[in-house]
N, C-alpha and C. Protein backbone atom coordinates (compact mmCIF):
# COMPACT_ATOMS: atom_id res chain seq x y z
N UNK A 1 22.75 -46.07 -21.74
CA UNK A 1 21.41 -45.60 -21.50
C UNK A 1 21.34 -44.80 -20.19
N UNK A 2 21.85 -45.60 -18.94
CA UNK A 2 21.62 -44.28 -17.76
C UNK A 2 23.02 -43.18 -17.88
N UNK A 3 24.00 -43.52 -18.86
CA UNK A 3 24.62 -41.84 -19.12
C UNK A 3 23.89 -41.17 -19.62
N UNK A 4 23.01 -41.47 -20.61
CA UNK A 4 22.01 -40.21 -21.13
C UNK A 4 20.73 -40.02 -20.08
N UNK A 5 20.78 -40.54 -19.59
CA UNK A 5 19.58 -40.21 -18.73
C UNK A 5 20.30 -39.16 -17.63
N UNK A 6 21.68 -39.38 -16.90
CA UNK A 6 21.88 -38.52 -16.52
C UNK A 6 22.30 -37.48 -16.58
N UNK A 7 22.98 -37.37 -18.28
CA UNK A 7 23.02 -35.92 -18.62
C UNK A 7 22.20 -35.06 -19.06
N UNK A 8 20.92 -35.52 -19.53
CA UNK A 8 19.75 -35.09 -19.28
C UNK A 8 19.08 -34.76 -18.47
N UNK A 9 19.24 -35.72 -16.83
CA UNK A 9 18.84 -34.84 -15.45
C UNK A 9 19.74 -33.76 -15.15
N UNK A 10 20.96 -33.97 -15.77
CA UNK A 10 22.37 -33.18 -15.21
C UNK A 10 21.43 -31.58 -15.68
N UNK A 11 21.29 -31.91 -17.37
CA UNK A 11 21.12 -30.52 -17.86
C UNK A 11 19.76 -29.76 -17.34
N UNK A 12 18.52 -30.29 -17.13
CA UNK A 12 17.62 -29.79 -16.37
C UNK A 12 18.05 -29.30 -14.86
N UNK A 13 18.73 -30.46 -14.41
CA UNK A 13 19.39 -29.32 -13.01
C UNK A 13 19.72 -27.97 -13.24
N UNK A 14 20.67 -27.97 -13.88
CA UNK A 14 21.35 -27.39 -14.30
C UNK A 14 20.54 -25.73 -15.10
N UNK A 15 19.65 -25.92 -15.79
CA UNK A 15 18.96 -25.01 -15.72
C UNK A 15 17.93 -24.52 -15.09
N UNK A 16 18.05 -25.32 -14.02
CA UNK A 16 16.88 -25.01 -13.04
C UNK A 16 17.41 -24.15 -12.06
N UNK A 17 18.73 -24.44 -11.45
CA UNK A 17 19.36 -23.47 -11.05
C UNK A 17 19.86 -22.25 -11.56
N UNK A 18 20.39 -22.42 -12.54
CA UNK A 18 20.32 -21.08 -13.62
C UNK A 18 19.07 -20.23 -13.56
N UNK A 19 18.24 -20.65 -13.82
CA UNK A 19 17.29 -19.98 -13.70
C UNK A 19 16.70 -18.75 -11.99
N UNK A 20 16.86 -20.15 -11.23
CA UNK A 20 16.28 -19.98 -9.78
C UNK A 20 17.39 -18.98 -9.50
N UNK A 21 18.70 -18.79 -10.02
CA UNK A 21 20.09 -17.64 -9.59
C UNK A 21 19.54 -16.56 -9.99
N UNK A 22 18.87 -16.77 -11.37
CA UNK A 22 18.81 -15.25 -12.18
C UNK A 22 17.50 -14.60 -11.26
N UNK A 23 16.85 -15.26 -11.00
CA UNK A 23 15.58 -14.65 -10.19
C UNK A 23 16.17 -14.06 -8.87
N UNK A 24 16.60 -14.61 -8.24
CA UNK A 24 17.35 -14.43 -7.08
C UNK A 24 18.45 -13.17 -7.04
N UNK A 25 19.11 -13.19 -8.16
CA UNK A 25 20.16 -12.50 -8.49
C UNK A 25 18.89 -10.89 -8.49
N UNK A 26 18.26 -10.71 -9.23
CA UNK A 26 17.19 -9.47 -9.79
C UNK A 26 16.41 -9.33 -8.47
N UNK A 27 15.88 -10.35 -7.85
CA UNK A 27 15.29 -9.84 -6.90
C UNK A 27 16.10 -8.92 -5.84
N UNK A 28 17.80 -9.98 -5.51
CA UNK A 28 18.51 -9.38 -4.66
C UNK A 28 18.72 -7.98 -4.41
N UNK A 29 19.23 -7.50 -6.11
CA UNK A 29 19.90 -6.14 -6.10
C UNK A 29 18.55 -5.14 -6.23
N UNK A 30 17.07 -5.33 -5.89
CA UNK A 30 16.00 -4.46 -5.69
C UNK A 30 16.13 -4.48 -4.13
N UNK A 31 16.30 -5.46 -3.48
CA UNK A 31 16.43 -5.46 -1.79
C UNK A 31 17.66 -4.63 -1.25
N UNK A 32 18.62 -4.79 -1.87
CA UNK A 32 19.82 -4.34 -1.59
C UNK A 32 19.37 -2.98 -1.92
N UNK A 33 19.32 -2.66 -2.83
CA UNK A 33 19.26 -1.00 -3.16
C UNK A 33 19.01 0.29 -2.15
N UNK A 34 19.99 1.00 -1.40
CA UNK A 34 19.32 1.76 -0.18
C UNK A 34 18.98 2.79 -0.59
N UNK A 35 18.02 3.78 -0.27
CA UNK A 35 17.43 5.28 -0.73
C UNK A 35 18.55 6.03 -1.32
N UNK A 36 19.70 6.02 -0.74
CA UNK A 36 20.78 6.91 -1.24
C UNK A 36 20.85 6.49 -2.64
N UNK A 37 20.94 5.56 -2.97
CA UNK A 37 21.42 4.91 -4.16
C UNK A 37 20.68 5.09 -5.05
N UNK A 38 19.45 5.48 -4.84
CA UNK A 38 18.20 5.72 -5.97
C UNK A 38 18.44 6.66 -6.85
N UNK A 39 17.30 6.51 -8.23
CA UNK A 39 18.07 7.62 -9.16
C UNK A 39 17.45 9.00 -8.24
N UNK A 40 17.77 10.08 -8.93
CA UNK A 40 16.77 11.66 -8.45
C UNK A 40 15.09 11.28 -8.63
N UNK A 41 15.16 11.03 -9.36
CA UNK A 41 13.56 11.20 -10.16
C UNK A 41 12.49 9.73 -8.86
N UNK A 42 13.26 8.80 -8.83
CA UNK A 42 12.91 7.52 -7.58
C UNK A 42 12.58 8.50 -6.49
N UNK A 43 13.36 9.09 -6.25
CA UNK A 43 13.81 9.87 -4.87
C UNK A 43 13.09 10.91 -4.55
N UNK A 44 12.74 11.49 -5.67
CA UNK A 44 11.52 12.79 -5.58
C UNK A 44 10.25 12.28 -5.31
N UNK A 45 9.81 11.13 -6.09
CA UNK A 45 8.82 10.72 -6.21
C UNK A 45 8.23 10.01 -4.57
N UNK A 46 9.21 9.04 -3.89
CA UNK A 46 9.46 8.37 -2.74
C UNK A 46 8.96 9.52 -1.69
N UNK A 47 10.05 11.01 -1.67
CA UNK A 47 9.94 12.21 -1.37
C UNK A 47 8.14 12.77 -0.98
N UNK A 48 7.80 12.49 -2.35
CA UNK A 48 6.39 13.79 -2.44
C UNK A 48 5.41 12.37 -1.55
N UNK A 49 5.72 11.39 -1.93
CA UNK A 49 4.51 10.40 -1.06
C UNK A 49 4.88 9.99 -0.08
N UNK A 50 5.73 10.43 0.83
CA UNK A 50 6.18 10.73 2.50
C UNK A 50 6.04 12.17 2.85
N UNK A 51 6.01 12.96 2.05
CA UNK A 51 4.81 14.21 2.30
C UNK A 51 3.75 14.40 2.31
N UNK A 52 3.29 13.63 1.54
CA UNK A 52 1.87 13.72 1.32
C UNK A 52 1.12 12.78 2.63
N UNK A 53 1.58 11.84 2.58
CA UNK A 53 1.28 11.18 3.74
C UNK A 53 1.58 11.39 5.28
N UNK A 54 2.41 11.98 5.44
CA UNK A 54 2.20 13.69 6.57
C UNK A 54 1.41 13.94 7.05
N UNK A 55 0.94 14.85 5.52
CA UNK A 55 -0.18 15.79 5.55
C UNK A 55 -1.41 15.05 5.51
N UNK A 56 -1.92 13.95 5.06
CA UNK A 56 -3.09 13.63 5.50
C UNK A 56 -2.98 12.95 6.46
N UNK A 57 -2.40 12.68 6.98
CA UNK A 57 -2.31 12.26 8.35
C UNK A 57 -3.18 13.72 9.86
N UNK A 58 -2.12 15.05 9.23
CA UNK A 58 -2.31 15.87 9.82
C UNK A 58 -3.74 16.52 9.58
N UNK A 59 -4.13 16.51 8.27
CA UNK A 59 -5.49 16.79 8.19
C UNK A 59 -6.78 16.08 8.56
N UNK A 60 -6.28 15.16 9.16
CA UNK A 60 -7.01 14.07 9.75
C UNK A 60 -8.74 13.77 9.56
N UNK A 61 -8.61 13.58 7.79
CA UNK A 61 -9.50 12.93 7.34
C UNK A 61 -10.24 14.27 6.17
N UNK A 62 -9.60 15.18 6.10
CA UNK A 62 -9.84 16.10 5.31
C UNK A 62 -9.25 16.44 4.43
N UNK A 63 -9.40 17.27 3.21
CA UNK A 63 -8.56 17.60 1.95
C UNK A 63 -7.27 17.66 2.33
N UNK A 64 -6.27 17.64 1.54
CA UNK A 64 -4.89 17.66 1.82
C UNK A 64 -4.37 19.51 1.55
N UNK A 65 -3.89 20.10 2.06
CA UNK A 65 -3.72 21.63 1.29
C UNK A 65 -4.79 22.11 1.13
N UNK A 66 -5.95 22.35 1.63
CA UNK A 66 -7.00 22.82 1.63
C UNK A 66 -7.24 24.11 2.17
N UNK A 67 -7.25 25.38 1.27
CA UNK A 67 -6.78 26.47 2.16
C UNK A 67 -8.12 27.31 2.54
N UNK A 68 -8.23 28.28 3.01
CA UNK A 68 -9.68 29.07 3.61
C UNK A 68 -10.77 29.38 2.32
N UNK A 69 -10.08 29.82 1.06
CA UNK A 69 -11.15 29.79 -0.21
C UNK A 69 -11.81 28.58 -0.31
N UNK A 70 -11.13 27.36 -0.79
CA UNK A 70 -11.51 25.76 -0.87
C UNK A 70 -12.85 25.56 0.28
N UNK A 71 -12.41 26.11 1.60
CA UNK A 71 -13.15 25.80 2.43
C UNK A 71 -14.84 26.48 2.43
N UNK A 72 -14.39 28.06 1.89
CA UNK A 72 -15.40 28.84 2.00
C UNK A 72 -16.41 28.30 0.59
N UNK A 73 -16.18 28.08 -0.47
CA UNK A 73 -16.50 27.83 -1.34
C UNK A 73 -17.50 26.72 -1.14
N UNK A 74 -17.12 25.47 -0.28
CA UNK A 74 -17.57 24.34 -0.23
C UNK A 74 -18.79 24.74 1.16
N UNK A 75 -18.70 25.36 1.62
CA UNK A 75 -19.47 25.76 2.78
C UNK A 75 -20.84 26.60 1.90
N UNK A 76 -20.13 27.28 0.35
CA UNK A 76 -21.11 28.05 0.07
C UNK A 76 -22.21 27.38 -1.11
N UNK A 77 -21.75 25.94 -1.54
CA UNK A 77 -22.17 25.35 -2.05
C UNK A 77 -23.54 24.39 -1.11
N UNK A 78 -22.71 24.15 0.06
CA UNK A 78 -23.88 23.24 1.15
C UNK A 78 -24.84 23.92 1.13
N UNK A 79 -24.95 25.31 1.53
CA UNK A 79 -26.13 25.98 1.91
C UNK A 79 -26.80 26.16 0.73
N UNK A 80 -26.45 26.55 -0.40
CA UNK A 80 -27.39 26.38 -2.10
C UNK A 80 -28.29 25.17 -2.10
N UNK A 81 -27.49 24.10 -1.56
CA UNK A 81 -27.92 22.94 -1.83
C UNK A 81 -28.61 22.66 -0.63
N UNK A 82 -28.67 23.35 1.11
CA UNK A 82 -29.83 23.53 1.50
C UNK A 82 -31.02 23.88 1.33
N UNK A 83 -30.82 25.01 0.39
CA UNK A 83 -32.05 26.00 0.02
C UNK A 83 -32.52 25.50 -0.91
N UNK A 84 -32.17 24.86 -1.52
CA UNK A 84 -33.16 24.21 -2.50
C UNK A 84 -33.74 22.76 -2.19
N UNK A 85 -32.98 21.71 -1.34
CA UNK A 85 -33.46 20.45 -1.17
C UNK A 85 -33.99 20.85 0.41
N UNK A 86 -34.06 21.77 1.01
CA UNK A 86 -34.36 21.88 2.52
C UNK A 86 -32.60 21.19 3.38
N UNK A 87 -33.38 21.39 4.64
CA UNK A 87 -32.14 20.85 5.94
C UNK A 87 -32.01 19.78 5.89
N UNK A 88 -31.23 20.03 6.85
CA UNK A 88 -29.95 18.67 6.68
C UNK A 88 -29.16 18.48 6.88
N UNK A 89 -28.51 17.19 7.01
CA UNK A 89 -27.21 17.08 7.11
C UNK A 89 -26.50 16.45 5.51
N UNK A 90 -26.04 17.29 5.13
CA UNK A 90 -25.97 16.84 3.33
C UNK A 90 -24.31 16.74 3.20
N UNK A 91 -23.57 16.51 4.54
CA UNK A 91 -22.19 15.82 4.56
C UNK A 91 -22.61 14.05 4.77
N UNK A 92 -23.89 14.02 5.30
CA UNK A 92 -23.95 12.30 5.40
C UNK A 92 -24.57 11.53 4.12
N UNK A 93 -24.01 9.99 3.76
CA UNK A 93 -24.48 9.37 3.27
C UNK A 93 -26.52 9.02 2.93
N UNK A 94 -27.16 9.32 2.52
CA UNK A 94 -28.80 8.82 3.01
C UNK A 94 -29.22 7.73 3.23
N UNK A 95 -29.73 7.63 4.20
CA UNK A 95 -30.37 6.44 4.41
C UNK A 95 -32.05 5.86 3.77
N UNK A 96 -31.59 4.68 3.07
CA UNK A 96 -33.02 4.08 2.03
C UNK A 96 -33.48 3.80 3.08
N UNK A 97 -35.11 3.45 2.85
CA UNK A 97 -35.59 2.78 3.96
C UNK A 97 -36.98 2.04 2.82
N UNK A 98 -36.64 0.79 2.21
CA UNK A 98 -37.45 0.58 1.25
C UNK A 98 -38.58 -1.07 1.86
N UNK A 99 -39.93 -0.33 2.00
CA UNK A 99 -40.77 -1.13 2.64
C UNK A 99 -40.79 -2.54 1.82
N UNK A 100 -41.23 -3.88 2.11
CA UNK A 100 -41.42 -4.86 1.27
C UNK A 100 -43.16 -4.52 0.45
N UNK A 101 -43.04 -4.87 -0.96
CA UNK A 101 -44.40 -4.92 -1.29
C UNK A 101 -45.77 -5.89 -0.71
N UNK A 102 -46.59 -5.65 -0.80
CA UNK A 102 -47.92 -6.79 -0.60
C UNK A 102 -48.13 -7.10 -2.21
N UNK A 103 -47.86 -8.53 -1.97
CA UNK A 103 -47.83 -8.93 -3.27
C UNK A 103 -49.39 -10.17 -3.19
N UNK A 104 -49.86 -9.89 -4.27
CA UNK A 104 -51.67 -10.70 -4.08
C UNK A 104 -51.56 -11.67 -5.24
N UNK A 105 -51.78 -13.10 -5.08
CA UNK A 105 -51.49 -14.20 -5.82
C UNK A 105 -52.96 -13.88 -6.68
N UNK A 106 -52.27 -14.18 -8.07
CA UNK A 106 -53.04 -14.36 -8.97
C UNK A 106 -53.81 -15.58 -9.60
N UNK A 107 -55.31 -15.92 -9.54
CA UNK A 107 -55.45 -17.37 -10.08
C UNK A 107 -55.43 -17.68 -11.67
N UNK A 108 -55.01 -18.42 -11.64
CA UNK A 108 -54.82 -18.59 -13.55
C UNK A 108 -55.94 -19.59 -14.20
């Protein structure tokens, strides 16, 4: 009776470590992996979003590649949208400003 009991703990060990290796094992060789080693397509991709992140860095808080048309365009849209809603500042969020009601109890 406790031989089967312990080849029964034996074999749950036993795949418990098996298991806990194979995880270990898959996780390892993603840690290990250095940039060189990546496929092309990893590498381009890795590539364009360490550029990109550059550049908005450098644009510091503005479109990314945003060239003088983009700009003029959007400048020519604000003022449309002056002239018809009036002045402003129509780059800011608006502010609600919503009073509480007077509410009058009703007798039943």
């Amino acid at each position: 009776m406790a031989l089967h009991k312990l080849f029964r703990l034996s074999s749950l060990f036993r795949s418990a470590v098996s298991l806990t290796l194979r995880r270990n094992f898959g996780l390892s060789a993603v840690l290990f992996n250095r940039a060189k080693d990546l496929d092309p397509i990893q590498k381009l991709f890795l590539d364009k979003i360490r550029d990109y992140s550059t550049k908005s860095k450098a644009a510091a808080g503005g479109i990314v590649d945003a060239g003088p048309s983009y700009e003029k365009g959007v400048s020519e849209e604000i003022t449309k949208l002056q002239r018809l809603y009036g002045t402003g500042d129509l780059t800011k969020f608006p502010d609600f400003k919503f009073t509480e009601p007077q509410l009058q109890e009703v007798a039943k």
